[in-house]
N, C-alpha and C. Protein backbone atom coordinates (compact mmCIF):
# COMPACT_ATOMS: atom_id res chain seq x y z
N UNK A 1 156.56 -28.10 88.19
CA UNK A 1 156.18 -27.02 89.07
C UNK A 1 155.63 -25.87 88.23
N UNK A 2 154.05 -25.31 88.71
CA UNK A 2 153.93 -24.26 87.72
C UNK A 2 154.50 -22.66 88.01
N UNK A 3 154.52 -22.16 86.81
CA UNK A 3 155.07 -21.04 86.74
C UNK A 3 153.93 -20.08 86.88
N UNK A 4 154.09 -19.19 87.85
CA UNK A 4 152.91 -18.46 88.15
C UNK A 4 152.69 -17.12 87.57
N UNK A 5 153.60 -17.03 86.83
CA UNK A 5 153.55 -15.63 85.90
C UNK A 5 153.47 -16.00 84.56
N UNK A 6 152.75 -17.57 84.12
CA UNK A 6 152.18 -17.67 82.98
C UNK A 6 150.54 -18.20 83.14
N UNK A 7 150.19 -17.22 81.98
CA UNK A 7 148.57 -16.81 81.89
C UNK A 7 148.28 -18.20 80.24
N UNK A 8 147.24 -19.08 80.43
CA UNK A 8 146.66 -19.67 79.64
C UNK A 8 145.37 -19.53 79.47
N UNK A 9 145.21 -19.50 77.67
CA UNK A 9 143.57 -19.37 77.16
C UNK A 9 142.93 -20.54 76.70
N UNK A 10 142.06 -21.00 76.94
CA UNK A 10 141.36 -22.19 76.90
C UNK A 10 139.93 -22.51 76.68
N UNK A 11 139.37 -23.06 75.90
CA UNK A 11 137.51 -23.34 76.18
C UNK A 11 137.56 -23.89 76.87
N UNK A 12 136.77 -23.72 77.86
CA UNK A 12 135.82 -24.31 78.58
C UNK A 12 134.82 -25.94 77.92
N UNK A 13 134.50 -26.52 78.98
CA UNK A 13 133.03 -27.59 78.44
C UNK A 13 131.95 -27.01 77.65
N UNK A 14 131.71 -25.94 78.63
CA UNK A 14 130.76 -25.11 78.36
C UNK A 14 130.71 -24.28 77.18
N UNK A 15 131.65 -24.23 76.27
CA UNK A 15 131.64 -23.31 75.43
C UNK A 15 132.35 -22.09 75.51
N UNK A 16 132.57 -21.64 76.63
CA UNK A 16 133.18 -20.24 76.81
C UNK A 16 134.61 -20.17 76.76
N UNK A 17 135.55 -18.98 77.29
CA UNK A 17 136.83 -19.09 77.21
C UNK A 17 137.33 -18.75 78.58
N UNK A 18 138.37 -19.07 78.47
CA UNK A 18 138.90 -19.13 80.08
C UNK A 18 140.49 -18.53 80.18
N UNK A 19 140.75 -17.49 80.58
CA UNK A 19 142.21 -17.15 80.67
C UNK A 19 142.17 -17.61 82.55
N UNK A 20 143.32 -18.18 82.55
CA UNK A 20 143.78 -18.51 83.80
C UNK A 20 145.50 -18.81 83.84
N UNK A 21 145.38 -18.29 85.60
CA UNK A 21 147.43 -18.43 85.58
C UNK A 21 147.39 -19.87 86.14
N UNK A 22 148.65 -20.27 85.45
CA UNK A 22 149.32 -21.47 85.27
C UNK A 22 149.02 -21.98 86.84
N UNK A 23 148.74 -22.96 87.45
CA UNK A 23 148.40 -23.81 88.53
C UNK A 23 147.51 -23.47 89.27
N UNK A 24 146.81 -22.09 88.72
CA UNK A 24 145.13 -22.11 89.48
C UNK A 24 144.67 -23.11 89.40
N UNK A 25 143.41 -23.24 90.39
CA UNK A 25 142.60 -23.77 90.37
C UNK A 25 140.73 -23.40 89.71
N UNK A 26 141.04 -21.52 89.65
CA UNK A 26 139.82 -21.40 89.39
C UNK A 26 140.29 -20.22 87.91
N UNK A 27 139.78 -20.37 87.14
CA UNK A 27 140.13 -19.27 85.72
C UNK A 27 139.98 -17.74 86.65
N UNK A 28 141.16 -16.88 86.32
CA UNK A 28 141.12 -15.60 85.93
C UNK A 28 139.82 -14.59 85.47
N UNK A 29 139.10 -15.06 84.54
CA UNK A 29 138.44 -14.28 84.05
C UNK A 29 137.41 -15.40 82.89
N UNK A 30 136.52 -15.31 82.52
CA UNK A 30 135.79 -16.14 81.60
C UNK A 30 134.74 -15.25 80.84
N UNK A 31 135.24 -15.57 79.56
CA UNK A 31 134.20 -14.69 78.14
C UNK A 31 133.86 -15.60 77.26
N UNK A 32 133.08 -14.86 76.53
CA UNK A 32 132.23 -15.42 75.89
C UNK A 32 132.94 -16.11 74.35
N UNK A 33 133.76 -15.09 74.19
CA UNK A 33 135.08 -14.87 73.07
C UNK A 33 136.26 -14.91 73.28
N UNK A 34 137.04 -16.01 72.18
CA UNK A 34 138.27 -16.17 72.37
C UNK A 34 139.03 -15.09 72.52
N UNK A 35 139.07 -14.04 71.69
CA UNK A 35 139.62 -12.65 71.58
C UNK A 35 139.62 -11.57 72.66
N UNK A 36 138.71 -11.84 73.92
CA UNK A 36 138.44 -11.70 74.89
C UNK A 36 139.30 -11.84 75.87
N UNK A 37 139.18 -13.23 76.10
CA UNK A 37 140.40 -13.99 77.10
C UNK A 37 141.66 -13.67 76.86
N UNK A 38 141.80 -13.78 75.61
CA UNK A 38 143.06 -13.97 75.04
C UNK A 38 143.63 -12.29 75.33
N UNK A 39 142.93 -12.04 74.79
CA UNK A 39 143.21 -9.90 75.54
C UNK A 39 143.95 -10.24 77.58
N UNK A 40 143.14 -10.18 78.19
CA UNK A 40 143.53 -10.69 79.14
C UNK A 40 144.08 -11.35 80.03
N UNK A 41 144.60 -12.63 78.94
CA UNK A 41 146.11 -12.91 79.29
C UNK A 41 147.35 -12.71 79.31
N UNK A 42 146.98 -11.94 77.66
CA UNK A 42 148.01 -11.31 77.32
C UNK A 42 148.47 -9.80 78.49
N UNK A 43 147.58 -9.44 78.98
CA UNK A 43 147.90 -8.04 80.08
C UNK A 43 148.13 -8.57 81.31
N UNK A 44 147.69 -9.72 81.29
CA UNK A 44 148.47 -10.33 82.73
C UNK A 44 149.58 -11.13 82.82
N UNK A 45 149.84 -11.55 81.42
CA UNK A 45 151.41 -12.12 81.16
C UNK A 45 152.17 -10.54 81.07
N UNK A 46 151.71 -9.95 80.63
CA UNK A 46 152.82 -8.32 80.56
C UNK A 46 152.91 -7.90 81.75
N UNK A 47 152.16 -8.03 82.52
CA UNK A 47 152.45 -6.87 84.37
C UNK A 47 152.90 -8.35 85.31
N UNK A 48 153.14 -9.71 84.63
CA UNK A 48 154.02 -10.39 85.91
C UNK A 48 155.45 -11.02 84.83
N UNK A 49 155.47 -10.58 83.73
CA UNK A 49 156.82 -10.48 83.06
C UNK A 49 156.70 -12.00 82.65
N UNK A 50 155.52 -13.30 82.53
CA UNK A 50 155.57 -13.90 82.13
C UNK A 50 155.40 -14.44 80.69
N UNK A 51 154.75 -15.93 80.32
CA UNK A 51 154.19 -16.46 79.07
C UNK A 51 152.91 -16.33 79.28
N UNK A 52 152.00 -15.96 78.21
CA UNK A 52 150.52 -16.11 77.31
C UNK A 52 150.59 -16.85 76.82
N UNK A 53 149.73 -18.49 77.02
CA UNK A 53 149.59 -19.23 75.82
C UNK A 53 148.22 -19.30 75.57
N UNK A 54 147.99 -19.62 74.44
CA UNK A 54 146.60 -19.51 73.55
C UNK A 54 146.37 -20.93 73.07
N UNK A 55 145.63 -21.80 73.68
CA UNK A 55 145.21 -23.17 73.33
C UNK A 55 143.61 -22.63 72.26
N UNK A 56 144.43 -23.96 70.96
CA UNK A 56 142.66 -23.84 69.92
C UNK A 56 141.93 -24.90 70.62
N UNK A 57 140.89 -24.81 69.81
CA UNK A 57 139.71 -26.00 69.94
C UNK A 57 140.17 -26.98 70.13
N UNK A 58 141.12 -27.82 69.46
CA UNK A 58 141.94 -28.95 69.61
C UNK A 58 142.94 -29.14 70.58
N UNK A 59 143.24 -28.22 71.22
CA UNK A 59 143.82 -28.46 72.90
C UNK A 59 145.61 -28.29 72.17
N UNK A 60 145.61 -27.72 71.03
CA UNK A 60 147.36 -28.04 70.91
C UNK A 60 147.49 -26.19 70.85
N UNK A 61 148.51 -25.60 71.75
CA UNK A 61 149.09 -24.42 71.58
C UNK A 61 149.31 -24.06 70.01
N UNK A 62 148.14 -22.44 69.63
CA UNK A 62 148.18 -22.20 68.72
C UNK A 62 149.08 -20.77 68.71
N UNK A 63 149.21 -20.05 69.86
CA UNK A 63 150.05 -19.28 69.59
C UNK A 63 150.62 -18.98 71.47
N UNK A 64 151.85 -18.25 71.31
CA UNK A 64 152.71 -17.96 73.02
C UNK A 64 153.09 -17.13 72.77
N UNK A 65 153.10 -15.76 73.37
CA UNK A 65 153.56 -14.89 73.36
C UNK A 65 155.07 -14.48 75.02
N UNK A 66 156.29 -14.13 74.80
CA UNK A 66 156.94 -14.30 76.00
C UNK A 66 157.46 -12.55 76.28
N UNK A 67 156.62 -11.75 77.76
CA UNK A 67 156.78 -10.27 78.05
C UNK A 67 157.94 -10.33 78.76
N UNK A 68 158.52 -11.16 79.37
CA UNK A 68 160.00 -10.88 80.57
C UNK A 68 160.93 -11.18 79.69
N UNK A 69 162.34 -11.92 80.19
CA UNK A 69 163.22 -11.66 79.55
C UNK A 69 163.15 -13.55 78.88
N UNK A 70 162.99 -13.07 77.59
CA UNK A 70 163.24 -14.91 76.98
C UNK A 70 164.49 -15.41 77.30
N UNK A 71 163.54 -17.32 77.59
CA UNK A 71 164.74 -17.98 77.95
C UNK A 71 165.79 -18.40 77.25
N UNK A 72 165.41 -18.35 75.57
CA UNK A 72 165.96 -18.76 74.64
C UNK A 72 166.02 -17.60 73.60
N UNK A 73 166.97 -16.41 73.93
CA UNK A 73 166.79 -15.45 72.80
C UNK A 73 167.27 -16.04 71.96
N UNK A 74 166.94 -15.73 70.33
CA UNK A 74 167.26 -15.68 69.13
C UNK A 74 168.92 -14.77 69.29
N UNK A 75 169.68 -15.73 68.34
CA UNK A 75 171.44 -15.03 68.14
C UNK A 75 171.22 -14.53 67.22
N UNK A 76 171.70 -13.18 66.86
CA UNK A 76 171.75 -12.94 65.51
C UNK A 76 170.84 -11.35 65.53
């Protein structure tokens, strides 16, 4: 089931980048630049208290950032 207060960054076919929330159907927003999108997920993972993930070229999560309360805090 997706979580709708997490924002993902992604290329496109086309070349471009794509921030979109988790079980859209249509991207959020689309730039030209990764650094772009990635801006923009990140401000829409912060105002619904969710995850930002940042997919590379190779489709494997290169970085996640978590704004609400983590599910797994660090002890210590």
């Amino acid at each position: 089931m997706p979580d709708k207060k997490n924002y993902w960054t992604q290329q496109r076919p086309d070349g471009k980048w794509e921030s979109k929330r988790e079980g859209a159907t249509r991207a959020s927003k689309v730039t030209d630049t990764q650094s772009d999108a990635w801006a923009h997920s990140r401000e829409k993972a912060t105002e619904t208290k969710g995850e930002a993930f940042l997919k590379g070229r190779d489709g494997k999560i290169r970085e996640r950032n978590t704004y609400g309360k983590d599910p797994y805090p660090p002890k210590g």
